[in-house]
N, C-alpha and C. Protein backbone atom coordinates (compact mmCIF):
# COMPACT_ATOMS: atom_id res chain seq x y z
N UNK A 1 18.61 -51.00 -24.41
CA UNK A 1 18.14 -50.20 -23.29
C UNK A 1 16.72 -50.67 -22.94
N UNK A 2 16.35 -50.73 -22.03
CA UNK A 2 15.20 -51.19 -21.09
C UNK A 2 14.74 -50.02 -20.23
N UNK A 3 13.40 -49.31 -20.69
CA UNK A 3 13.14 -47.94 -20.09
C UNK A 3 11.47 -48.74 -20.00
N UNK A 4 11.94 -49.05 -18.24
CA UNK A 4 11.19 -49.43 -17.35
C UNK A 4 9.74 -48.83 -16.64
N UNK A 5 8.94 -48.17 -17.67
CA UNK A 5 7.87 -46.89 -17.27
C UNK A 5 7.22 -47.41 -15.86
N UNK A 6 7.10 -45.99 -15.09
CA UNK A 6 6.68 -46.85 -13.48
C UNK A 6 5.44 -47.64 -13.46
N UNK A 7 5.51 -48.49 -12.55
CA UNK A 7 4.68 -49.50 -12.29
C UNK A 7 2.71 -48.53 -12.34
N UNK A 8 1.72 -49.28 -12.88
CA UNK A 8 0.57 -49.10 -12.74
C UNK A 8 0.09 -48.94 -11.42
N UNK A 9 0.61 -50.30 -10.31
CA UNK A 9 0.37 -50.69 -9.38
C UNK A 9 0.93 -51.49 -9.04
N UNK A 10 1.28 -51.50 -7.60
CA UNK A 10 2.37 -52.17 -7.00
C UNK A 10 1.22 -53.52 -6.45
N UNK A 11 0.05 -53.29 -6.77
CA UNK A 11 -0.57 -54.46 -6.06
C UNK A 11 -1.99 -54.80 -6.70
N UNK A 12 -2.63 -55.46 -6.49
CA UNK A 12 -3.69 -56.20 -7.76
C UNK A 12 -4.55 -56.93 -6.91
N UNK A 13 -5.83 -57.27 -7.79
CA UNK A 13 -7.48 -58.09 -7.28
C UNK A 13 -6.90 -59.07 -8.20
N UNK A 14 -6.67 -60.56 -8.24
CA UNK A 14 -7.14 -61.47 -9.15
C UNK A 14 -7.88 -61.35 -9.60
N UNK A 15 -8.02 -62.08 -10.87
CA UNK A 15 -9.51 -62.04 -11.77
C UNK A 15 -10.52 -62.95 -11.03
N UNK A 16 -10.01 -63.70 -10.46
CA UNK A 16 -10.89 -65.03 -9.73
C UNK A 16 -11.63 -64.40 -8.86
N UNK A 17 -10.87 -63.24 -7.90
CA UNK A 17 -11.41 -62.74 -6.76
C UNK A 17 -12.24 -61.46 -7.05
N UNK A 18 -12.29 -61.03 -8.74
CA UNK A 18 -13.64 -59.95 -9.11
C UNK A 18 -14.80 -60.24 -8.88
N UNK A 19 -15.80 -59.57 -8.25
CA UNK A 19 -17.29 -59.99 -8.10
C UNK A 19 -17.70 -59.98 -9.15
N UNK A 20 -18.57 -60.94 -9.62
CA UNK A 20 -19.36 -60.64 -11.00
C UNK A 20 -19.87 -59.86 -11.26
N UNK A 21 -20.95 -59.26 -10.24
CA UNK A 21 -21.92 -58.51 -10.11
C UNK A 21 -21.84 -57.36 -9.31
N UNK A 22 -22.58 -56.13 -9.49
CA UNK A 22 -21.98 -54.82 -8.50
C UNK A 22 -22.13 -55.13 -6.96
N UNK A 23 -20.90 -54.31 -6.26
CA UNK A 23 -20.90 -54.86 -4.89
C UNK A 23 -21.88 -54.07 -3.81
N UNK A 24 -23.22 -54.40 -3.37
CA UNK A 24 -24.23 -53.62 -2.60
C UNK A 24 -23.46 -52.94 -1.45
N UNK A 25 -23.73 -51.37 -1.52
CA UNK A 25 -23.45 -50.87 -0.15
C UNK A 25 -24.34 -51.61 0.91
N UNK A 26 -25.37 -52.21 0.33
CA UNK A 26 -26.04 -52.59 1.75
C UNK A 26 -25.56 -53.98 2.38
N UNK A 27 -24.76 -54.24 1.73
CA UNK A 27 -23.73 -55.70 2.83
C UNK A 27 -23.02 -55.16 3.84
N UNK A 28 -23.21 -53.70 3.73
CA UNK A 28 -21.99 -53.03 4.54
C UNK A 28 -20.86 -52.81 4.36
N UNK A 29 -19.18 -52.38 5.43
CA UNK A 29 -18.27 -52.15 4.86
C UNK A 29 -17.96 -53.07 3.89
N UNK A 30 -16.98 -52.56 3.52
CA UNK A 30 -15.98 -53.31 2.28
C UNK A 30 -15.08 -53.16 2.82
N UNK A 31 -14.11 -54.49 2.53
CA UNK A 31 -12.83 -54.99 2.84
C UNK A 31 -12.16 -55.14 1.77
N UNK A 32 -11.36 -54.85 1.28
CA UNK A 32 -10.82 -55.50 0.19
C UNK A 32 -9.17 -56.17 0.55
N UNK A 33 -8.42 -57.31 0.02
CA UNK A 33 -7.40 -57.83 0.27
C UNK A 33 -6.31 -58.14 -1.28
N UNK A 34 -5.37 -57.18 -1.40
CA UNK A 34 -5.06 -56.96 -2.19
C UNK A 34 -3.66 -58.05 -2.69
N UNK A 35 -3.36 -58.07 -3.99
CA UNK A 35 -2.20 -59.52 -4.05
C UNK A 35 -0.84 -58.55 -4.62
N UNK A 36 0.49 -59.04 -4.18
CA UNK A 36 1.23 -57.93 -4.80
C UNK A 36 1.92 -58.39 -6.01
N UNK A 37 2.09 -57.72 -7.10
CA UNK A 37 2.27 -57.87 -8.39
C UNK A 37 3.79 -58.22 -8.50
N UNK A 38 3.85 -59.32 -9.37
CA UNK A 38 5.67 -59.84 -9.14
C UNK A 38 6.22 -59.03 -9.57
N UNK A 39 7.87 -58.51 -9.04
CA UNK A 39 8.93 -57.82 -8.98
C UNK A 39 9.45 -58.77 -10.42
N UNK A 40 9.69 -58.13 -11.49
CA UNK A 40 9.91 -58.13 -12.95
C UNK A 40 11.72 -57.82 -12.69
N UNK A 41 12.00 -57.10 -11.84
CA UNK A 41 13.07 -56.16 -12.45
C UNK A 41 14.48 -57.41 -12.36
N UNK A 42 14.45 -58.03 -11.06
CA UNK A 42 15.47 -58.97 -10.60
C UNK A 42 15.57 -59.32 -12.22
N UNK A 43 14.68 -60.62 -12.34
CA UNK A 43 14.93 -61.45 -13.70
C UNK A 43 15.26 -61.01 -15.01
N UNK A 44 14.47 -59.67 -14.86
CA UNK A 44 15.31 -58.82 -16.21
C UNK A 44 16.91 -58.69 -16.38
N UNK A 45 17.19 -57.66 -15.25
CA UNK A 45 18.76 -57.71 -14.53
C UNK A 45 19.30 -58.93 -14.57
N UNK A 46 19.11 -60.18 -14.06
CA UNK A 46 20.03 -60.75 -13.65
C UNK A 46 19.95 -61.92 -14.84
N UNK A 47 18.57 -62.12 -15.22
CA UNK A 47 18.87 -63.77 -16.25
C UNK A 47 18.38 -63.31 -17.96
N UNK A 48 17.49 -62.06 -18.05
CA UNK A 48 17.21 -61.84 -19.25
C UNK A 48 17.83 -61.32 -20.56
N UNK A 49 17.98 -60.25 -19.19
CA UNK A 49 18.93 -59.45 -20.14
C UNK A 49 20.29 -58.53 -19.72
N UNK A 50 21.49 -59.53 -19.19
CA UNK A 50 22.21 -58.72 -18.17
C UNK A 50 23.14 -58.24 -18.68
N UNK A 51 22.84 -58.13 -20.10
CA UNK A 51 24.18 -56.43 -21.07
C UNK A 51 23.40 -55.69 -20.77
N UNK A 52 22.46 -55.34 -20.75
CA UNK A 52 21.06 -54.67 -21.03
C UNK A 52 21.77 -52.84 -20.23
N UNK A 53 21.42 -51.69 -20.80
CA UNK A 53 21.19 -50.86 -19.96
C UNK A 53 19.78 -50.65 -19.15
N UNK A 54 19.41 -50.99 -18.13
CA UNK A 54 17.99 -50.49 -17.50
C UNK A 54 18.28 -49.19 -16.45
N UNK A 55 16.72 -48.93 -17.11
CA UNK A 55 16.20 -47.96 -16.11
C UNK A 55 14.99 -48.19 -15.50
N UNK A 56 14.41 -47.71 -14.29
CA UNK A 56 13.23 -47.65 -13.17
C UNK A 56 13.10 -46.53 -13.45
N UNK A 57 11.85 -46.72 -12.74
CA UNK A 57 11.20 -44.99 -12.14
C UNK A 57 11.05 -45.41 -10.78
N UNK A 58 11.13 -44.19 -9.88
CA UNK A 58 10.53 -44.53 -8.41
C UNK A 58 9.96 -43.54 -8.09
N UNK A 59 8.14 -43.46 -7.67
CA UNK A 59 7.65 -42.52 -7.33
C UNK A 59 7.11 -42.42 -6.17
N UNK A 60 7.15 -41.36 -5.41
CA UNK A 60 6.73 -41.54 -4.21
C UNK A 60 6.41 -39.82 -3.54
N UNK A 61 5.60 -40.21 -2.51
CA UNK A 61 4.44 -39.03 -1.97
C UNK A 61 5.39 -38.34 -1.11
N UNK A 62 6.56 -38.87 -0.75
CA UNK A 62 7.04 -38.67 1.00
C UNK A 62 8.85 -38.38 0.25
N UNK A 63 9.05 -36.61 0.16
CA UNK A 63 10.61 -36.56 -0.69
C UNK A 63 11.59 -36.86 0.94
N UNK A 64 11.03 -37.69 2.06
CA UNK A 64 12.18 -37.88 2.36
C UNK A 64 12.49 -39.07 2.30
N UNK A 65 11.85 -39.70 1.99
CA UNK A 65 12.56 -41.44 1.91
C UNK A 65 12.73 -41.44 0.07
N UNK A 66 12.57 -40.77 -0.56
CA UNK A 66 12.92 -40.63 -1.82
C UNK A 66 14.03 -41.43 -2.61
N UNK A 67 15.08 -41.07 -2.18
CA UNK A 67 16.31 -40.92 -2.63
C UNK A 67 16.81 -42.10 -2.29
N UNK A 68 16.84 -42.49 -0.71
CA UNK A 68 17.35 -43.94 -0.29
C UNK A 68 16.29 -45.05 -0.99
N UNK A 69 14.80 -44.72 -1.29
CA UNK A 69 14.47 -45.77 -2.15
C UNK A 69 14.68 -45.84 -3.33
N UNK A 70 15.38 -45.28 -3.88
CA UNK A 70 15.96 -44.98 -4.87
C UNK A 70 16.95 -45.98 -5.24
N UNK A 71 18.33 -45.20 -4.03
CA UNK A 71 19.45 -46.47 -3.92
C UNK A 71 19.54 -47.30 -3.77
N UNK A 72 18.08 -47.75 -2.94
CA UNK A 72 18.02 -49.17 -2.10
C UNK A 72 17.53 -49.93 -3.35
N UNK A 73 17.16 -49.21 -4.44
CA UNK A 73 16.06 -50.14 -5.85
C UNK A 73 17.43 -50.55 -6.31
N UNK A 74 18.68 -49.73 -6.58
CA UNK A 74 19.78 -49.87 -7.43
C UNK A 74 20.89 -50.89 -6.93
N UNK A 75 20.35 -50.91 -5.52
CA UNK A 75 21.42 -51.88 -4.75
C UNK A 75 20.39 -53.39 -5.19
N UNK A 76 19.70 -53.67 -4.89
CA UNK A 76 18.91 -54.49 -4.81
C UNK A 76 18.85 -55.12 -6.46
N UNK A 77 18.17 -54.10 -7.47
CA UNK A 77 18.55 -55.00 -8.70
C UNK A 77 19.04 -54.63 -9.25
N UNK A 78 20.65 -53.91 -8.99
CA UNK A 78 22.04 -53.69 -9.85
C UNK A 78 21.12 -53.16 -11.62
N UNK A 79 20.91 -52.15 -11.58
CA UNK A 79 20.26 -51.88 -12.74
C UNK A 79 21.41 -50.64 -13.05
N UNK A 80 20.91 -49.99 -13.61
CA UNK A 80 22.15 -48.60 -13.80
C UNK A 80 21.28 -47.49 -13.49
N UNK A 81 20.26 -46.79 -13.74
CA UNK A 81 19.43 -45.88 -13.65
C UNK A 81 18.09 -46.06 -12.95
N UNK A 82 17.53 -45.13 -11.57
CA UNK A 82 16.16 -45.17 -11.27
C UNK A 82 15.87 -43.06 -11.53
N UNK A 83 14.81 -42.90 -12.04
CA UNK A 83 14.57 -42.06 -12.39
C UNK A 83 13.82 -41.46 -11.22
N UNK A 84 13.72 -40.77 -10.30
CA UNK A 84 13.41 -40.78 -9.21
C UNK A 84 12.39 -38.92 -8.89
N UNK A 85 11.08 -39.23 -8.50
CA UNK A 85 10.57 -37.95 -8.52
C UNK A 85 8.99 -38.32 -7.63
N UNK A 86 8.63 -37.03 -6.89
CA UNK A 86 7.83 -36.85 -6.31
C UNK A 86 6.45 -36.45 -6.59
N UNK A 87 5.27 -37.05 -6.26
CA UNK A 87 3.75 -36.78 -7.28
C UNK A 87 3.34 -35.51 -7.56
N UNK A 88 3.28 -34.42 -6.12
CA UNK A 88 3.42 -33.26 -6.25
C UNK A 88 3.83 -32.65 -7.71
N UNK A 89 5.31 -33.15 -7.58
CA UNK A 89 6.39 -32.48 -8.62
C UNK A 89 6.46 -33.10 -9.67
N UNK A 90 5.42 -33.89 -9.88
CA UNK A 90 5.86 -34.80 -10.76
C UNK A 90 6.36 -34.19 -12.88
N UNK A 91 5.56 -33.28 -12.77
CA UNK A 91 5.86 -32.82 -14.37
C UNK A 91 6.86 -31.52 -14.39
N UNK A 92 7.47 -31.89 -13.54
CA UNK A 92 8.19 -30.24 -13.61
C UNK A 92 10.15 -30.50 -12.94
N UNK A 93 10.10 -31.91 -11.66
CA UNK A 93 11.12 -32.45 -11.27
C UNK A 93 11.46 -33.34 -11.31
N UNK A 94 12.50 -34.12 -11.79
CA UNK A 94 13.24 -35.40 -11.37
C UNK A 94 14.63 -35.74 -11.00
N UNK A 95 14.97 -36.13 -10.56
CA UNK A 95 16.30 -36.78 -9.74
C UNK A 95 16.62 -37.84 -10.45
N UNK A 96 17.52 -37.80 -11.15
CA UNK A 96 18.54 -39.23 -12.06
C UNK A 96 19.61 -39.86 -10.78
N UNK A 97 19.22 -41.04 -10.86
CA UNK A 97 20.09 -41.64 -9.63
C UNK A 97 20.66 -42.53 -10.75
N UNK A 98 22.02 -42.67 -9.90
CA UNK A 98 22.91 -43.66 -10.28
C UNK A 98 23.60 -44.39 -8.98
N UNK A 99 24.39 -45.57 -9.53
CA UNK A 99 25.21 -45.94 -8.05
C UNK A 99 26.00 -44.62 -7.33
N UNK A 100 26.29 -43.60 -8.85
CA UNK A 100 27.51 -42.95 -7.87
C UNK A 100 27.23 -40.95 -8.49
N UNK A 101 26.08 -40.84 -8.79
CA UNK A 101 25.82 -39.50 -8.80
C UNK A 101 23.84 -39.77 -8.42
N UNK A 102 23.89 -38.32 -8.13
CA UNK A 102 21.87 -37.79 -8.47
C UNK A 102 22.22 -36.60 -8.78
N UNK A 103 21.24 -36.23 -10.13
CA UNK A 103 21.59 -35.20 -11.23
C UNK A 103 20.07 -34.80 -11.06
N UNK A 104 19.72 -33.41 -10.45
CA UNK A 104 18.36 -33.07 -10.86
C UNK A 104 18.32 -32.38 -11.84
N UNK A 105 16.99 -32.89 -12.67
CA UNK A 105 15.95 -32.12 -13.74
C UNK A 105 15.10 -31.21 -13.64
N UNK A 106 15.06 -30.10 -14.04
CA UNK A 106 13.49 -29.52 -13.75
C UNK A 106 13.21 -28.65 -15.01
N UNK A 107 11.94 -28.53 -15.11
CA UNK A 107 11.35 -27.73 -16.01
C UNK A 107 11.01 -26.15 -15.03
N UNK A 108 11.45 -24.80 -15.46
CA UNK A 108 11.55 -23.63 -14.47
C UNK A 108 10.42 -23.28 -15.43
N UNK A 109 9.18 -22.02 -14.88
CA UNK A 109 7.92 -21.76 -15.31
C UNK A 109 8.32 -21.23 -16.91
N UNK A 110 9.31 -20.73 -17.00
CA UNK A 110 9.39 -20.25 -18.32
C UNK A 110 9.24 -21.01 -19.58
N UNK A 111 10.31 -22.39 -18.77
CA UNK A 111 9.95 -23.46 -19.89
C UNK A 111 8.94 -23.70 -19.86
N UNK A 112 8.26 -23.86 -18.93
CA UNK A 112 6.58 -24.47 -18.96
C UNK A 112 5.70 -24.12 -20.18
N UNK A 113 5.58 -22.86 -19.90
CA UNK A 113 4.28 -21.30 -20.39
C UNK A 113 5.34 -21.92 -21.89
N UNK A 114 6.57 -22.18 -22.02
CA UNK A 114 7.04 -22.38 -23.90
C UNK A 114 6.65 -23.88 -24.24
N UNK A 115 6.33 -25.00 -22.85
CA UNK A 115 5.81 -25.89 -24.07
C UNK A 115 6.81 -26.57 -23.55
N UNK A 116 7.90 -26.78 -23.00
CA UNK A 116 8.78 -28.00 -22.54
C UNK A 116 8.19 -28.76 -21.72
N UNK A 117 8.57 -30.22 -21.80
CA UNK A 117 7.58 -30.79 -20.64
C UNK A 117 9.32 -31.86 -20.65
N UNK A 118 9.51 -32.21 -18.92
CA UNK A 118 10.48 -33.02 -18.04
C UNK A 118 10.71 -33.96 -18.92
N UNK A 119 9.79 -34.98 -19.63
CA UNK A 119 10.18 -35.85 -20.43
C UNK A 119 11.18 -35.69 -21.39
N UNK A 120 11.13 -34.54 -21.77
CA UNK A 120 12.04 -34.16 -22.86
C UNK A 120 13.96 -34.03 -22.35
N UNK A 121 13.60 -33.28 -20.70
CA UNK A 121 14.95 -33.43 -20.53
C UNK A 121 15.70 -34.89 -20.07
N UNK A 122 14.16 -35.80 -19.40
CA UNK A 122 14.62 -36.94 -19.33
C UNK A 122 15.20 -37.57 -20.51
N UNK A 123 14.74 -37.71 -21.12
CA UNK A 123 14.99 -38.40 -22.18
C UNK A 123 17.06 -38.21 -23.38
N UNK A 124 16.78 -37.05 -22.95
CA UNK A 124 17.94 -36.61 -23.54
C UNK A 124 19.34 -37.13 -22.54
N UNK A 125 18.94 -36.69 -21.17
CA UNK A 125 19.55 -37.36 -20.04
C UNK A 125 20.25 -38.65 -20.74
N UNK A 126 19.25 -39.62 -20.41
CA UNK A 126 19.10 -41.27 -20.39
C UNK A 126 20.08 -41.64 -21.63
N UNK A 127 19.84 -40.93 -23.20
CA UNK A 127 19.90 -41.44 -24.21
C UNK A 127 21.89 -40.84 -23.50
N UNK A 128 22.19 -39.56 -23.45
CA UNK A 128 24.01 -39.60 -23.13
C UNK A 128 24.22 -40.99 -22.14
N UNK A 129 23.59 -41.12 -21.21
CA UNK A 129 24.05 -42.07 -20.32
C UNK A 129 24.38 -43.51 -21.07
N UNK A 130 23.00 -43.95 -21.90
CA UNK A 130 23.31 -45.29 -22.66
C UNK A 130 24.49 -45.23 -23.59
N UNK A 131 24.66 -44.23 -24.62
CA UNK A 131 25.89 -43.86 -25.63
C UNK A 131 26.65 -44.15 -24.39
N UNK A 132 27.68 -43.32 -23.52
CA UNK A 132 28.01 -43.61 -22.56
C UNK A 132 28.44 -44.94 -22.15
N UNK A 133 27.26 -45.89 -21.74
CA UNK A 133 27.64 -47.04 -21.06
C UNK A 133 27.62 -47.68 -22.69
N UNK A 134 27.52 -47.93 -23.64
CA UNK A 134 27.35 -48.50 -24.96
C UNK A 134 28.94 -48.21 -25.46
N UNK A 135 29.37 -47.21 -25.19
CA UNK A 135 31.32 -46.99 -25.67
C UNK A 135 31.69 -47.60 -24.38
N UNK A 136 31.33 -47.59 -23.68
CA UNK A 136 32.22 -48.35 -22.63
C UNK A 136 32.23 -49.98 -22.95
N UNK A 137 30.95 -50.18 -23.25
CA UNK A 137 30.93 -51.90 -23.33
C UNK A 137 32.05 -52.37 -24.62
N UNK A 138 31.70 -51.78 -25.51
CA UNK A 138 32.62 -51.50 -27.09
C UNK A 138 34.21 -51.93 -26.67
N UNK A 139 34.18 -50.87 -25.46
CA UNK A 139 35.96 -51.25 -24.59
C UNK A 139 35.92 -52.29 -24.53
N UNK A 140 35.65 -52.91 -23.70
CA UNK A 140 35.48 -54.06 -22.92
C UNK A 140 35.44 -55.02 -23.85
């Protein structure tokens, strides 16, 4: 299993392009031009490790394009799982996507105030799904 924790940043400063020295407000604005960090997931999926169960995370500000970026991650690098949840919501909701279900998670205040935190139901989630796809491969 391959539990893909979400990206830091989808985009990056080279080291080349760090100023050495602090950057003066008095040059005026700042521009900055950012480089985007290579997409890992293809080569995992497709040449590394393609028994592999993987999972993503996909997080995002805007719950209506949510879900289709979601599918569109699963279509794109045939993975099995994107774990899918909104910043807002982030410790309390998540959405388990698959090619062919979305299963929401949530932590309700009660669990909260006792000390459950989402990870926990994630996790339990993920681990049936791999058993799961792990007896299936066994078939096969």
């Amino acid at each position: 299993m391959f539990y893909l924790a979400a990206a830091v940043s989808d985009f990056y400063i080279p080291a080349s392009e760090i100023p050495e020295h602090k950057i003066q407000s008095s040059s005026g604005p700042l521009q900055i031009t950012m480089k985007m960090v290579p997409k890992m997931l293809s080569p995992l999926v497709k040449d590394w490790a393609p028994k592999a169960f993987v999972i993503s995370f996909k997080l995002e500000t805007d719950t209506e394009i949510l879900l289709e970026k979601a599918q569109k991650a699963l279509a794109t690098y045939r993975h099995h799982v994107v774990v899918a949840n909104i910043l807002d919501t982030l410790r309390t909701l998540v959405v388990i996507v698959t090619a062919t279900e979305e299963t929401k998670l949530s932590v309700s205040e009660e669990e909260e105030r006792a000390g459950v935190e989402i990870e926990e139901k994630i996790i339990k989630d993920l681990t049936l799904r791999h058993t799961h796809f792990m007896d299936r491969a066994e078939v096969n």
